[in-house]
PDB file of N, CA and C in Angstrom:
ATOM      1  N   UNK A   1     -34.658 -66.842 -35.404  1.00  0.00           N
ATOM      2  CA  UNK A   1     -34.652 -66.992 -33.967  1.00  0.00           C
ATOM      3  C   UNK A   1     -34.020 -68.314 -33.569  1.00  0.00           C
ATOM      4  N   UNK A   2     -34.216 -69.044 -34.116  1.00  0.00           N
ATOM      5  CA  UNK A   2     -33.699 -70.524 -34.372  1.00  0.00           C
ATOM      6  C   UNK A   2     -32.664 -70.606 -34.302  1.00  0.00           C
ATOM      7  N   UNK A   3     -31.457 -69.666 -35.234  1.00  0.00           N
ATOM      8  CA  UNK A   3     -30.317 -69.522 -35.326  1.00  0.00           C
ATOM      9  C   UNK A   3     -29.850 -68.864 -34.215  1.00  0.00           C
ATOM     10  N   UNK A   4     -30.060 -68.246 -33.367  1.00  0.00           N
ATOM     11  CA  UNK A   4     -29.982 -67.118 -32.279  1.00  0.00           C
ATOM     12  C   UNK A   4     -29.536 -68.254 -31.115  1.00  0.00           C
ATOM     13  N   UNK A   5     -30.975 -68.853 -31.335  1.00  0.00           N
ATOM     14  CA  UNK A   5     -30.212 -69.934 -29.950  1.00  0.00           C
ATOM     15  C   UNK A   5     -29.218 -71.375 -29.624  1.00  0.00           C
ATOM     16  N   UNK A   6     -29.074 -71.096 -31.059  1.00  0.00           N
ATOM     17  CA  UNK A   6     -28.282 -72.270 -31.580  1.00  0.00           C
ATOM     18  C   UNK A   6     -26.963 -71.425 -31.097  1.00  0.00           C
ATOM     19  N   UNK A   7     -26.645 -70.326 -31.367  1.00  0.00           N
ATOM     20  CA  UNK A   7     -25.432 -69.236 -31.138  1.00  0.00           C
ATOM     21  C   UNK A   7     -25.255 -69.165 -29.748  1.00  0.00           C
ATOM     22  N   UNK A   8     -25.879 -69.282 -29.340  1.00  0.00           N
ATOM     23  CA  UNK A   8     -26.493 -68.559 -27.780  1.00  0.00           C
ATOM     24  C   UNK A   8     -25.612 -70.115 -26.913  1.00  0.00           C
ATOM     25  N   UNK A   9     -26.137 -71.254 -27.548  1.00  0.00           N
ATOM     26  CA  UNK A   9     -25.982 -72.775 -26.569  1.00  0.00           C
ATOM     27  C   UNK A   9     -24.894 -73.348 -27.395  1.00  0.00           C
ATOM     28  N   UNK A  10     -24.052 -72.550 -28.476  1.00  0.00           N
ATOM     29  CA  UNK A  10     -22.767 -73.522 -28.971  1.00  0.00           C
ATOM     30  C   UNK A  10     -21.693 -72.961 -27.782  1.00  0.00           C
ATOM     31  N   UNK A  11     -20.982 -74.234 -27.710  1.00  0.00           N
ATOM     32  CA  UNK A  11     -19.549 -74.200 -27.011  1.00  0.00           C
ATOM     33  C   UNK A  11     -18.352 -73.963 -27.966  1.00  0.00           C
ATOM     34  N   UNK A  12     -17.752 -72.990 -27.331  1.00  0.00           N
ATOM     35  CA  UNK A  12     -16.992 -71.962 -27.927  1.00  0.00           C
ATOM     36  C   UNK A  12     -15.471 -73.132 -28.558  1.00  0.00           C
ATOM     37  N   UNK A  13     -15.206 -73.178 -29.944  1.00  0.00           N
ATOM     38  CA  UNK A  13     -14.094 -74.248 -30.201  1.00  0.00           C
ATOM     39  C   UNK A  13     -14.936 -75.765 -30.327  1.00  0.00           C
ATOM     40  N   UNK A  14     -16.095 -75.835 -30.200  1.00  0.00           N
ATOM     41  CA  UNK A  14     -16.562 -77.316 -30.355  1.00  0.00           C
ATOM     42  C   UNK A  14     -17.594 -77.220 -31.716  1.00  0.00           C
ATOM     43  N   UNK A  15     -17.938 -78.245 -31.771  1.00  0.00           N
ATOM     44  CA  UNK A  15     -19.109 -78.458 -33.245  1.00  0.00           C
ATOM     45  C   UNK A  15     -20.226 -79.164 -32.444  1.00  0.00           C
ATOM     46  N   UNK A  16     -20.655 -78.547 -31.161  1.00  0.00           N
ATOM     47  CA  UNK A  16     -21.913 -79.219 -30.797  1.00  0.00           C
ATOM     48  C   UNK A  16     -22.383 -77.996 -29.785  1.00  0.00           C
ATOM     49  N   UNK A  17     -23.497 -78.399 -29.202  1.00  0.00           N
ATOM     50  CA  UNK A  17     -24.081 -77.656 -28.156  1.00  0.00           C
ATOM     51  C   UNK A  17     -24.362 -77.677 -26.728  1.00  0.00           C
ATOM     52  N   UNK A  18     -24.550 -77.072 -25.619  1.00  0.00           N
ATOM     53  CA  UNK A  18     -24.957 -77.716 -24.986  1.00  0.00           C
ATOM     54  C   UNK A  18     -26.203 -78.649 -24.427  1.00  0.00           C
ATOM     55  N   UNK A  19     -27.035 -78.461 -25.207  1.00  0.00           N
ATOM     56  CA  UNK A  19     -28.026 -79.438 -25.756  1.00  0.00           C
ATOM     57  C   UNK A  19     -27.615 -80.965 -25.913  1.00  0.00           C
ATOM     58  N   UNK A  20     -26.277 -80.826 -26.199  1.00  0.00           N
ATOM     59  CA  UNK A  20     -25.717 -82.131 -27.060  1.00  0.00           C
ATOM     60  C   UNK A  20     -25.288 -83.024 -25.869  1.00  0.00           C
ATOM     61  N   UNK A  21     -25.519 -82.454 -24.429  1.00  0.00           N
ATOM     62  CA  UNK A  21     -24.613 -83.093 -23.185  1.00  0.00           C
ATOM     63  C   UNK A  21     -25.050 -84.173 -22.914  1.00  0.00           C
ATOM     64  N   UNK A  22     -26.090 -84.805 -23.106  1.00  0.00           N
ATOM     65  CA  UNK A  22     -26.459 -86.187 -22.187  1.00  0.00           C
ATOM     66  C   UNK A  22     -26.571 -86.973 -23.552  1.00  0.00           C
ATOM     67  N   UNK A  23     -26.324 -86.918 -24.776  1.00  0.00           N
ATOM     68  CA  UNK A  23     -26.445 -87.761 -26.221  1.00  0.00           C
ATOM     69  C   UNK A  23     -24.864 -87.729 -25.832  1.00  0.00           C
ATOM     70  N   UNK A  24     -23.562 -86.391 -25.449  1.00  0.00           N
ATOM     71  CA  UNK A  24     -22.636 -86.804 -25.546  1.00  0.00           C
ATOM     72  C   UNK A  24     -22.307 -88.070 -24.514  1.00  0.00           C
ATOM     73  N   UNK A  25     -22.653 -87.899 -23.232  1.00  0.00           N
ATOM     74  CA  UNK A  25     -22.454 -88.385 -22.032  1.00  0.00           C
ATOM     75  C   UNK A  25     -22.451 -89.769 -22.564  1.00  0.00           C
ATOM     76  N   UNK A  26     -23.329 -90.594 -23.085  1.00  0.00           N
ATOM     77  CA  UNK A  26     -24.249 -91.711 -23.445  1.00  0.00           C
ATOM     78  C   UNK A  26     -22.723 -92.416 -24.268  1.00  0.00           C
ATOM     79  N   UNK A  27     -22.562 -91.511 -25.379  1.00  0.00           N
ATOM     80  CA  UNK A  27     -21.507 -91.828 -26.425  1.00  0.00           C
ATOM     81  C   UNK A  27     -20.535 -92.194 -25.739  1.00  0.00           C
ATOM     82  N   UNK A  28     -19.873 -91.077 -24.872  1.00  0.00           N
ATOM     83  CA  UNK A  28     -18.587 -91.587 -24.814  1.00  0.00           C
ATOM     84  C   UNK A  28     -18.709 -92.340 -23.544  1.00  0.00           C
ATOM     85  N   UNK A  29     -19.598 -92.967 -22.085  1.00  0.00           N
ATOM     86  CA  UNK A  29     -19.491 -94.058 -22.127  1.00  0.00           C
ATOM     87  C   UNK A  29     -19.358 -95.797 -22.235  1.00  0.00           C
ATOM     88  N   UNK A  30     -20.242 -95.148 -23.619  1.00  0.00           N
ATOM     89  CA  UNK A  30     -20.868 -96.737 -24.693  1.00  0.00           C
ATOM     90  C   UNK A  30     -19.201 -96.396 -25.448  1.00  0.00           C
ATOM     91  N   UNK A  31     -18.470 -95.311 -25.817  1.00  0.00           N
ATOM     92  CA  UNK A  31     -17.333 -95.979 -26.273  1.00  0.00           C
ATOM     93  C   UNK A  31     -16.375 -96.461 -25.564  1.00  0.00           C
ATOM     94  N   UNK A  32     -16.129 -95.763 -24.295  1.00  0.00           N
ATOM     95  CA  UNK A  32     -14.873 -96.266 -23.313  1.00  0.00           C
ATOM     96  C   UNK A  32     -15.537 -97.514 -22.942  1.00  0.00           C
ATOM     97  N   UNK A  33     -16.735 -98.294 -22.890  1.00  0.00           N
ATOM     98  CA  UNK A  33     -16.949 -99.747 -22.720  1.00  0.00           C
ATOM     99  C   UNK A  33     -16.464-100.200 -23.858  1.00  0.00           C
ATOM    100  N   UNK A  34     -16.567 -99.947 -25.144  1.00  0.00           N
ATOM    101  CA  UNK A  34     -15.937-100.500 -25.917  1.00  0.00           C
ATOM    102  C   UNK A  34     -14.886-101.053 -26.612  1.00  0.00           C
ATOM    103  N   UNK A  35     -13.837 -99.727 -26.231  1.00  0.00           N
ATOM    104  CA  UNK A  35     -12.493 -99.783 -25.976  1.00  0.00           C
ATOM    105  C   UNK A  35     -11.858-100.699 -24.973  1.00  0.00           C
ATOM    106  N   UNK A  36     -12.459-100.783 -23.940  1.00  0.00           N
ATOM    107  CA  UNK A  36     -11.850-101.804 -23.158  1.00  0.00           C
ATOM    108  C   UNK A  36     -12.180-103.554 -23.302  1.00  0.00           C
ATOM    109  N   UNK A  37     -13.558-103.597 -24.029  1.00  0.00           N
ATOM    110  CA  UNK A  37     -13.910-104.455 -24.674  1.00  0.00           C
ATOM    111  C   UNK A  37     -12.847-105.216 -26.047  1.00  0.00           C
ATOM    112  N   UNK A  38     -12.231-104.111 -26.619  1.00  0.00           N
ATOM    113  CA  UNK A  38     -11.329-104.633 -27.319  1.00  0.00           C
ATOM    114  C   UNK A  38      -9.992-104.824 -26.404  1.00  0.00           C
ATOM    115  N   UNK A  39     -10.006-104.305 -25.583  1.00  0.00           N
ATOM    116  CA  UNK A  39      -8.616-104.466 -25.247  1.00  0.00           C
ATOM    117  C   UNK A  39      -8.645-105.773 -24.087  1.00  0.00           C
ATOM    118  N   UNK A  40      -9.869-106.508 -23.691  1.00  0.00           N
ATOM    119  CA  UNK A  40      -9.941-107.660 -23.526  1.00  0.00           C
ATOM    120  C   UNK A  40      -9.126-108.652 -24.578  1.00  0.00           C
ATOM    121  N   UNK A  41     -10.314-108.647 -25.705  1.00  0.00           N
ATOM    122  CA  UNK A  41      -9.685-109.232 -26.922  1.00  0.00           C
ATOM    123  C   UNK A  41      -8.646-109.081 -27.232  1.00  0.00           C
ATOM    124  N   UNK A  42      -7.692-108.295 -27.193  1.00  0.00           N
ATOM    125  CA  UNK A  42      -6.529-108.311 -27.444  1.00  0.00           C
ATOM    126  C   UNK A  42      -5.344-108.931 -26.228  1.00  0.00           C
ATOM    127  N   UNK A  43      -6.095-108.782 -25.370  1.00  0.00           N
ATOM    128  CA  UNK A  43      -5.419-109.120 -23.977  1.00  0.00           C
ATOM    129  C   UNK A  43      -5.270-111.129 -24.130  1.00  0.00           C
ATOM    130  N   UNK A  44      -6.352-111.469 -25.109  1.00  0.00           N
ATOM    131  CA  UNK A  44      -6.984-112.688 -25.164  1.00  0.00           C
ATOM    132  C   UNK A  44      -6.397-113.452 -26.302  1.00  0.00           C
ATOM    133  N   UNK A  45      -5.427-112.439 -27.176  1.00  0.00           N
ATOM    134  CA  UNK A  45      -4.800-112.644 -28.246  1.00  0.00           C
ATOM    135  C   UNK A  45      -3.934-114.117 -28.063  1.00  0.00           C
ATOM    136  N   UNK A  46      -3.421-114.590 -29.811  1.00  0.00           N
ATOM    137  CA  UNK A  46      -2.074-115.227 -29.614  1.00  0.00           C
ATOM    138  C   UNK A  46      -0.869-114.490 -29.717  1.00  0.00           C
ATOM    139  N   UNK A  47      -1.316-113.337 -30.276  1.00  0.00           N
ATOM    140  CA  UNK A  47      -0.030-112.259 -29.954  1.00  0.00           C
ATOM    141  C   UNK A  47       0.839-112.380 -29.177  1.00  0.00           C
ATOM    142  N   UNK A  48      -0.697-111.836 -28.147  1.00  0.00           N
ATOM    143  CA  UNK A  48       0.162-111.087 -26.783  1.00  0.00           C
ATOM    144  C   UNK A  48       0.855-112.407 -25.753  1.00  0.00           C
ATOM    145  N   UNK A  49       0.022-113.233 -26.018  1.00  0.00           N
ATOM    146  CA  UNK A  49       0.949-114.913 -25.487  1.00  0.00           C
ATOM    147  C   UNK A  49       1.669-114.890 -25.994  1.00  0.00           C
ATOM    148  N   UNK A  50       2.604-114.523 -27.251  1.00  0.00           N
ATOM    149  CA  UNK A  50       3.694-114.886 -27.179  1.00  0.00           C
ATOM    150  C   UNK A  50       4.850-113.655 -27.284  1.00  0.00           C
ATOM    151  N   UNK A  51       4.250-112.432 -27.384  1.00  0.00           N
ATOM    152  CA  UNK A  51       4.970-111.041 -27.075  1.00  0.00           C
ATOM    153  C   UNK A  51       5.156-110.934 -25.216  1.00  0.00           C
ATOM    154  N   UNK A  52       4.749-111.491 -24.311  1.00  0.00           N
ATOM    155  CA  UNK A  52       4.833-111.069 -22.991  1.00  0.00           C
ATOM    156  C   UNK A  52       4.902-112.198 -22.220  1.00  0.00           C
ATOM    157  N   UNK A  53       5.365-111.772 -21.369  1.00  0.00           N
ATOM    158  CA  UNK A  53       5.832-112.684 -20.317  1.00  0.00           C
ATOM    159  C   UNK A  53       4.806-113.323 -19.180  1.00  0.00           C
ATOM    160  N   UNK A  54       4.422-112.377 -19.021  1.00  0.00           N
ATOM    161  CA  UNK A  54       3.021-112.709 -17.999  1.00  0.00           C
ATOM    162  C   UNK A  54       1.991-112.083 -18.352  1.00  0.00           C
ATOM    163  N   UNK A  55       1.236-112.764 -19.863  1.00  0.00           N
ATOM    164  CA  UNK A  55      -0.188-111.551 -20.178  1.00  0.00           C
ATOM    165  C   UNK A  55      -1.363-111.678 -19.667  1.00  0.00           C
ATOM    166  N   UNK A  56      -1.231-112.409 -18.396  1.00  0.00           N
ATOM    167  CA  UNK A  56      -2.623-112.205 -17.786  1.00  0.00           C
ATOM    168  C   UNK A  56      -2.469-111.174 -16.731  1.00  0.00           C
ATOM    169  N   UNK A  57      -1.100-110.651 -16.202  1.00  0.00           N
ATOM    170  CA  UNK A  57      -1.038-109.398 -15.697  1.00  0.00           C
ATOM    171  C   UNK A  57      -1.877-108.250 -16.282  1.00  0.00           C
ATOM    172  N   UNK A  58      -1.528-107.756 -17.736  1.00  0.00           N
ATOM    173  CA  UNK A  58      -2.593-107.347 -18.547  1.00  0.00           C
ATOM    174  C   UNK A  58      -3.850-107.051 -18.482  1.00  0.00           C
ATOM    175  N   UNK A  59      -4.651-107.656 -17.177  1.00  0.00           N
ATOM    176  CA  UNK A  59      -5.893-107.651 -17.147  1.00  0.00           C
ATOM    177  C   UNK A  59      -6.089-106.661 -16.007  1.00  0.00           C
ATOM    178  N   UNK A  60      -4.779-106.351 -15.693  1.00  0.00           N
ATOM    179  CA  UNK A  60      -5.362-105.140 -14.256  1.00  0.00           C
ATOM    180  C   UNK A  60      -5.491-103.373 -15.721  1.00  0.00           C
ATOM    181  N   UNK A  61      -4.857-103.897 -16.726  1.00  0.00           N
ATOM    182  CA  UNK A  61      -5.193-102.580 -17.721  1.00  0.00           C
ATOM    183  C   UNK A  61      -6.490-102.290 -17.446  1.00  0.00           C
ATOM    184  N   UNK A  62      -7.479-103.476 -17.537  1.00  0.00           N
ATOM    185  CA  UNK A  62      -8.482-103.215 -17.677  1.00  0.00           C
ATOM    186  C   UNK A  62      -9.618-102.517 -16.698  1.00  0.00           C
ATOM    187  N   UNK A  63      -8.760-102.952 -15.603  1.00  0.00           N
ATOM    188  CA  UNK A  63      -9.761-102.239 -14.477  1.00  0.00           C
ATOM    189  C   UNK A  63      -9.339-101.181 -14.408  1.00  0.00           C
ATOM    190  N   UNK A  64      -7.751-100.508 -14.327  1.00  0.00           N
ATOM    191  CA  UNK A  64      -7.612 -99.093 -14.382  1.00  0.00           C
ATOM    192  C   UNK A  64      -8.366 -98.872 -15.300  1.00  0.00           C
ATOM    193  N   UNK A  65      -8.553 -98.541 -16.708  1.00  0.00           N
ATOM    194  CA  UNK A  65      -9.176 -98.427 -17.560  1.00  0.00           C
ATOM    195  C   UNK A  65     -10.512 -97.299 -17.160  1.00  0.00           C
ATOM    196  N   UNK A  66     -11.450 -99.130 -16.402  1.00  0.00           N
ATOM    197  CA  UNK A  66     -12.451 -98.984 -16.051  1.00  0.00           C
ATOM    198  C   UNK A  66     -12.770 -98.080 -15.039  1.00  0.00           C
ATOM    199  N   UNK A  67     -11.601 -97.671 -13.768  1.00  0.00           N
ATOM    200  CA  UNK A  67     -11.635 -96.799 -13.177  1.00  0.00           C
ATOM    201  C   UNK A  67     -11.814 -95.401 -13.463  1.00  0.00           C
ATOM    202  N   UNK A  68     -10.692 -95.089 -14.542  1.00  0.00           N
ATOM    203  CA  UNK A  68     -10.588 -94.036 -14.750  1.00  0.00           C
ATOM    204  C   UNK A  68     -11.091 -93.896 -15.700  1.00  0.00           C
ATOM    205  N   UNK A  69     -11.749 -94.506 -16.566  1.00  0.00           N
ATOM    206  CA  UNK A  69     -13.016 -93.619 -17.616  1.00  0.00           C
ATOM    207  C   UNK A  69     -14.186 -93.408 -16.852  1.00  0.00           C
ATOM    208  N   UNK A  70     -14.206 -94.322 -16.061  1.00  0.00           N
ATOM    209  CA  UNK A  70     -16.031 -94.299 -15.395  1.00  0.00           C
ATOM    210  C   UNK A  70     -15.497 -92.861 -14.373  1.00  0.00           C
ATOM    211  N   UNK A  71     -14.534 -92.684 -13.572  1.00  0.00           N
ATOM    212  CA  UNK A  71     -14.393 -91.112 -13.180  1.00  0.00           C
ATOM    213  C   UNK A  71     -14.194 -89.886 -13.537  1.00  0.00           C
ATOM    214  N   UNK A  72     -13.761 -90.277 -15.030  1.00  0.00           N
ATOM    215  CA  UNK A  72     -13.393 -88.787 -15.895  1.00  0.00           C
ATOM    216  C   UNK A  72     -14.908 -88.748 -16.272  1.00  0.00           C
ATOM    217  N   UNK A  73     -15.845 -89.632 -16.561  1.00  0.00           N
ATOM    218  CA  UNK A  73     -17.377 -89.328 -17.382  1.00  0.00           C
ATOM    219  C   UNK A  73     -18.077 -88.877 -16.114  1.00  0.00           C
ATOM    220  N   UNK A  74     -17.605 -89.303 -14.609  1.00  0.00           N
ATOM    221  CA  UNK A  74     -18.833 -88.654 -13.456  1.00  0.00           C
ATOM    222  C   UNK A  74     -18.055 -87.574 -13.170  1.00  0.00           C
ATOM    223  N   UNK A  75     -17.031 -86.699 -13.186  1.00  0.00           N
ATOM    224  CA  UNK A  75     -16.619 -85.641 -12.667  1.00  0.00           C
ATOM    225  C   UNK A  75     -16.590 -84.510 -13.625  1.00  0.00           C
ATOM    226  N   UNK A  76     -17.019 -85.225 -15.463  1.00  0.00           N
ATOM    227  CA  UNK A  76     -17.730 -84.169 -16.643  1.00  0.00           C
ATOM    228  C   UNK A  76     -19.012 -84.177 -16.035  1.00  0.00           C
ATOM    229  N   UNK A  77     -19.929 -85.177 -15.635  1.00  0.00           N
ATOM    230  CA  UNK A  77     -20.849 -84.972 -15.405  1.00  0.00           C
ATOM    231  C   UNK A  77     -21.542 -83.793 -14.471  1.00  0.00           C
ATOM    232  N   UNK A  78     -20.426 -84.056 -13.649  1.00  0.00           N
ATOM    233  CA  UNK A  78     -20.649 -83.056 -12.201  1.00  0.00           C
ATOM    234  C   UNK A  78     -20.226 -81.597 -12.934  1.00  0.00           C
ATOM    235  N   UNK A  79     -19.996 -81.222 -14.042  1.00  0.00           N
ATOM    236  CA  UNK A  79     -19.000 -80.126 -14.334  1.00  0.00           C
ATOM    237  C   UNK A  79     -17.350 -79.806 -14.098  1.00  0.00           C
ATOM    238  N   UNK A  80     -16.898 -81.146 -13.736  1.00  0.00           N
ATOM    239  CA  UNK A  80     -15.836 -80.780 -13.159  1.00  0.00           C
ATOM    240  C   UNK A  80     -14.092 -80.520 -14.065  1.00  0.00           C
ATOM    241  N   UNK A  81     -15.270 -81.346 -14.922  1.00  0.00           N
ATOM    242  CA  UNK A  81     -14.024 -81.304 -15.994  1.00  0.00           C
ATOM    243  C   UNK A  81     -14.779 -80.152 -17.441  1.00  0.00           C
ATOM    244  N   UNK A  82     -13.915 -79.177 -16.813  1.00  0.00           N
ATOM    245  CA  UNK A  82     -14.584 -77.967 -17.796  1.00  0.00           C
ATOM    246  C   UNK A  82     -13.548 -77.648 -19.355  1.00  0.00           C
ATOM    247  N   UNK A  83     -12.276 -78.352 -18.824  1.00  0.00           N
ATOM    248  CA  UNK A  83     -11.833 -78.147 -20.379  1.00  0.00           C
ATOM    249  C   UNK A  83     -11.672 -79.434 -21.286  1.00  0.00           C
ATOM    250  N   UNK A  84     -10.614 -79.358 -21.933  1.00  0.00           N
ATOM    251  CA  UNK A  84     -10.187 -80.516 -22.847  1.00  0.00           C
ATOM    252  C   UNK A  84      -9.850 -81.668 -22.066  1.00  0.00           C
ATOM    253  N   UNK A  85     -10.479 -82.899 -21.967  1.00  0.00           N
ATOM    254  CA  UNK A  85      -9.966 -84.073 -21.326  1.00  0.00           C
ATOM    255  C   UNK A  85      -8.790 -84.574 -21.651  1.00  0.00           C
ATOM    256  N   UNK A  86      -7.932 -83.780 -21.933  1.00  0.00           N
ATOM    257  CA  UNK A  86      -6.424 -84.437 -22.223  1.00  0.00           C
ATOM    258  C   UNK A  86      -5.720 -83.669 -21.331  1.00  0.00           C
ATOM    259  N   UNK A  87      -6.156 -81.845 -21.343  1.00  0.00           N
ATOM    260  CA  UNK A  87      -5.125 -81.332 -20.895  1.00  0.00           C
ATOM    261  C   UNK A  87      -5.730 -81.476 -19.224  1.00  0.00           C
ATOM    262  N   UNK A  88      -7.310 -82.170 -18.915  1.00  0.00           N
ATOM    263  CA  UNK A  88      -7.830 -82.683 -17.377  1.00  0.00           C
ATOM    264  C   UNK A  88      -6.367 -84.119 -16.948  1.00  0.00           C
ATOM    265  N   UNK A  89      -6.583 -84.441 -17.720  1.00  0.00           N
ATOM    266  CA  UNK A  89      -5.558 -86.024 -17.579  1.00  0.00           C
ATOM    267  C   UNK A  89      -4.364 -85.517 -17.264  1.00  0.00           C
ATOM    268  N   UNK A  90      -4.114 -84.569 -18.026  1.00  0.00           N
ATOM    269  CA  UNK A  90      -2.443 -84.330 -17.539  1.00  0.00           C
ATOM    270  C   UNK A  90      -2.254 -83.682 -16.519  1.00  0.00           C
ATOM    271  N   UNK A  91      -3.143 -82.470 -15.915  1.00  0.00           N
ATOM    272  CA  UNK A  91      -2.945 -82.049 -14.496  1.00  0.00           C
ATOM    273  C   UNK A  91      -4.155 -82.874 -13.838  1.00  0.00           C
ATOM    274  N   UNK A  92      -4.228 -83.989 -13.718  1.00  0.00           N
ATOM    275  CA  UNK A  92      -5.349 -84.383 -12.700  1.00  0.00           C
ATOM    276  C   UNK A  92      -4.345 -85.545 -11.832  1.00  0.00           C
ATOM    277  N   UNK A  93      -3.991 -85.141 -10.897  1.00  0.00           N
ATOM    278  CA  UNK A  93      -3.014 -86.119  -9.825  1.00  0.00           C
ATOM    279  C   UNK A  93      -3.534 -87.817 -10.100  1.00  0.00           C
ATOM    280  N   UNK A  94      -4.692 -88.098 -10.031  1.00  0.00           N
ATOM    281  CA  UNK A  94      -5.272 -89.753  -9.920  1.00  0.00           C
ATOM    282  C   UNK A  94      -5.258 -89.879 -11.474  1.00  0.00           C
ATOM    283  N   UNK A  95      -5.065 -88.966 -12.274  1.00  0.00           N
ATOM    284  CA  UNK A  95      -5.083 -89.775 -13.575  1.00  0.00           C
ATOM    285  C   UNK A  95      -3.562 -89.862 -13.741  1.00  0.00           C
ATOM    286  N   UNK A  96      -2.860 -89.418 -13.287  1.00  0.00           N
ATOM    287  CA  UNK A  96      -1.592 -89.610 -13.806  1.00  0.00           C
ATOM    288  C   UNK A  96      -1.007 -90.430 -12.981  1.00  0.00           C
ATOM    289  N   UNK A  97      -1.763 -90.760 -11.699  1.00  0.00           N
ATOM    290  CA  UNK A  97      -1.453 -92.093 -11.229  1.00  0.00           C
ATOM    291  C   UNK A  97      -1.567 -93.210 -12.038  1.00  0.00           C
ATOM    292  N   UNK A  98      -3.040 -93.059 -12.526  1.00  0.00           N
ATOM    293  CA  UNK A  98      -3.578 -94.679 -13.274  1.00  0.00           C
ATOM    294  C   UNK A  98      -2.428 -94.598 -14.583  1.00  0.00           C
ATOM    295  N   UNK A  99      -1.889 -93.474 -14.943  1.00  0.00           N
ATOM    296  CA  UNK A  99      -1.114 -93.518 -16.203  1.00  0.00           C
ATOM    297  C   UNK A  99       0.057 -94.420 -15.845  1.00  0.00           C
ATOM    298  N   UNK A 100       1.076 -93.787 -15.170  1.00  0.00           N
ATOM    299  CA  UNK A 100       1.497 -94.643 -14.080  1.00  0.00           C
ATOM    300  C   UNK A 100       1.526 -96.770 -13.638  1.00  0.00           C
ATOM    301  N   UNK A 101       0.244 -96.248 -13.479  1.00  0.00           N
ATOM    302  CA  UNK A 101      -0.161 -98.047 -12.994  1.00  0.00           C
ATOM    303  C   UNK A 101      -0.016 -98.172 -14.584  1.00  0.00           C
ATOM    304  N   UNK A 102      -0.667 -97.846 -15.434  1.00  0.00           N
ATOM    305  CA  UNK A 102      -0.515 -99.047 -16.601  1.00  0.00           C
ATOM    306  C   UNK A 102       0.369 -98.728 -17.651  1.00  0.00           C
ATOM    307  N   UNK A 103       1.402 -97.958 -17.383  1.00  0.00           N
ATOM    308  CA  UNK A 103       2.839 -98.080 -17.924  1.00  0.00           C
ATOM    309  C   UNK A 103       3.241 -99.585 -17.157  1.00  0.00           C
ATOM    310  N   UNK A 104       3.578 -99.390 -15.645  1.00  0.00           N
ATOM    311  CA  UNK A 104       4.209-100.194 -14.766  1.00  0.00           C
ATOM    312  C   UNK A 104       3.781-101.428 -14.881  1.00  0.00           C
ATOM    313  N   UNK A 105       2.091-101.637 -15.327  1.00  0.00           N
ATOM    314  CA  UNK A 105       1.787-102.589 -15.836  1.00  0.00           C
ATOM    315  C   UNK A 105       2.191-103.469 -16.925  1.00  0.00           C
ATOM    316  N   UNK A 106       1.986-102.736 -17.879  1.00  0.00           N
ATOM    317  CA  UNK A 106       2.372-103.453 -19.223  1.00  0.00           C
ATOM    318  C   UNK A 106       3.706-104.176 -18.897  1.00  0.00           C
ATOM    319  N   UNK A 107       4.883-102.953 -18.711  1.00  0.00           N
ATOM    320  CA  UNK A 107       6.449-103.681 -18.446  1.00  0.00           C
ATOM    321  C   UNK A 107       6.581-104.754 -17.290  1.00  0.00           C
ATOM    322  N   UNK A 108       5.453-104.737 -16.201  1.00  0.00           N
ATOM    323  CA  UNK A 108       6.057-105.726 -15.540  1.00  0.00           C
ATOM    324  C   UNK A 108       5.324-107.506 -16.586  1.00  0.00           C
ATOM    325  N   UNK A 109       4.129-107.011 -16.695  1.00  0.00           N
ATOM    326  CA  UNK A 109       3.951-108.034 -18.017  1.00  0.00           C
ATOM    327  C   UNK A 109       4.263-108.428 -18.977  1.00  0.00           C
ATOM    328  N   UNK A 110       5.525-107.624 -19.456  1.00  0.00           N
ATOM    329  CA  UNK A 110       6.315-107.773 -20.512  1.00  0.00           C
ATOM    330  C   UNK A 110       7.437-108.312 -20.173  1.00  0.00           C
ATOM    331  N   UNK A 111       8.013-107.896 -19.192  1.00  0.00           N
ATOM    332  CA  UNK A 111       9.316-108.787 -18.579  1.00  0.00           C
ATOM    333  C   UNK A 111       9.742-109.668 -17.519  1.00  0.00           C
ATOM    334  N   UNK A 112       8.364-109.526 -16.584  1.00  0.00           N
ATOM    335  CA  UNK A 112       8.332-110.387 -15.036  1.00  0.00           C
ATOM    336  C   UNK A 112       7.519-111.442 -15.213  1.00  0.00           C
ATOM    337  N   UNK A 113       7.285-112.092 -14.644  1.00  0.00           N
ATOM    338  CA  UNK A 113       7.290-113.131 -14.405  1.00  0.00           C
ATOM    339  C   UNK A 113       7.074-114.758 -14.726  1.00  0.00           C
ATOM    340  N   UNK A 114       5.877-115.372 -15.250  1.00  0.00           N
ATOM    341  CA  UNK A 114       6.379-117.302 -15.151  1.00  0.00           C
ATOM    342  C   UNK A 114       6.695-117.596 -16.040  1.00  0.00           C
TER     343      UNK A 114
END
């Protein structure tokens, strides 16, 4: 019977359940903090001081970032994002804005300004 409802609550193409939704929820916004957490640090690099032109531009990555993970995790939350979050990103108009902003970002930090 055990097995029945395990069948019953798996998502079709995934290795979890829906059981698994608020342990997933948890995960992946403790990782997208994390990710951007490194990409501070890297923002903070001697690298990137001397690969870019203006790398404190760099730091608006971070708030898009922050925008758009903290809205892709409340609009899964809401159900809204019912398939693969890649193929949500690619038809979702505001994410392909923020894609957008931090292309335009990086290059203008890479070649504009002091």
């Amino acid at each position: 019977m055990a097995d029945q409802a395990k069948k019953t609550s798996a998502i079709g193409g995934r290795d979890y359940s829906v059981t698994d939704k608020e342990a997933l929820y948890s995960l992946g916004v403790a990782n997208m903090t994390a990710a951007i957490v490194v990409l501070t640090l890297f923002i903070n690099s001697e690298e990137v001081k001397a690969q870019y032109t203006s790398p404190v531009g760099l730091w608006l990555l971070c708030f898009l970032m922050l925008f758009w993970g903290n809205r892709l995790w409340m609009l899964a939350r809401r159900g809204e994002v019912t398939h693969d979050p890649v193929v949500f990103a690619v038809k979702d108009p505001v994410s392909l804005l923020v894609g957008i902003g931090l292309l335009l970002t990086v290059i203008v930090a890479k070649y504009f300004g002091s």
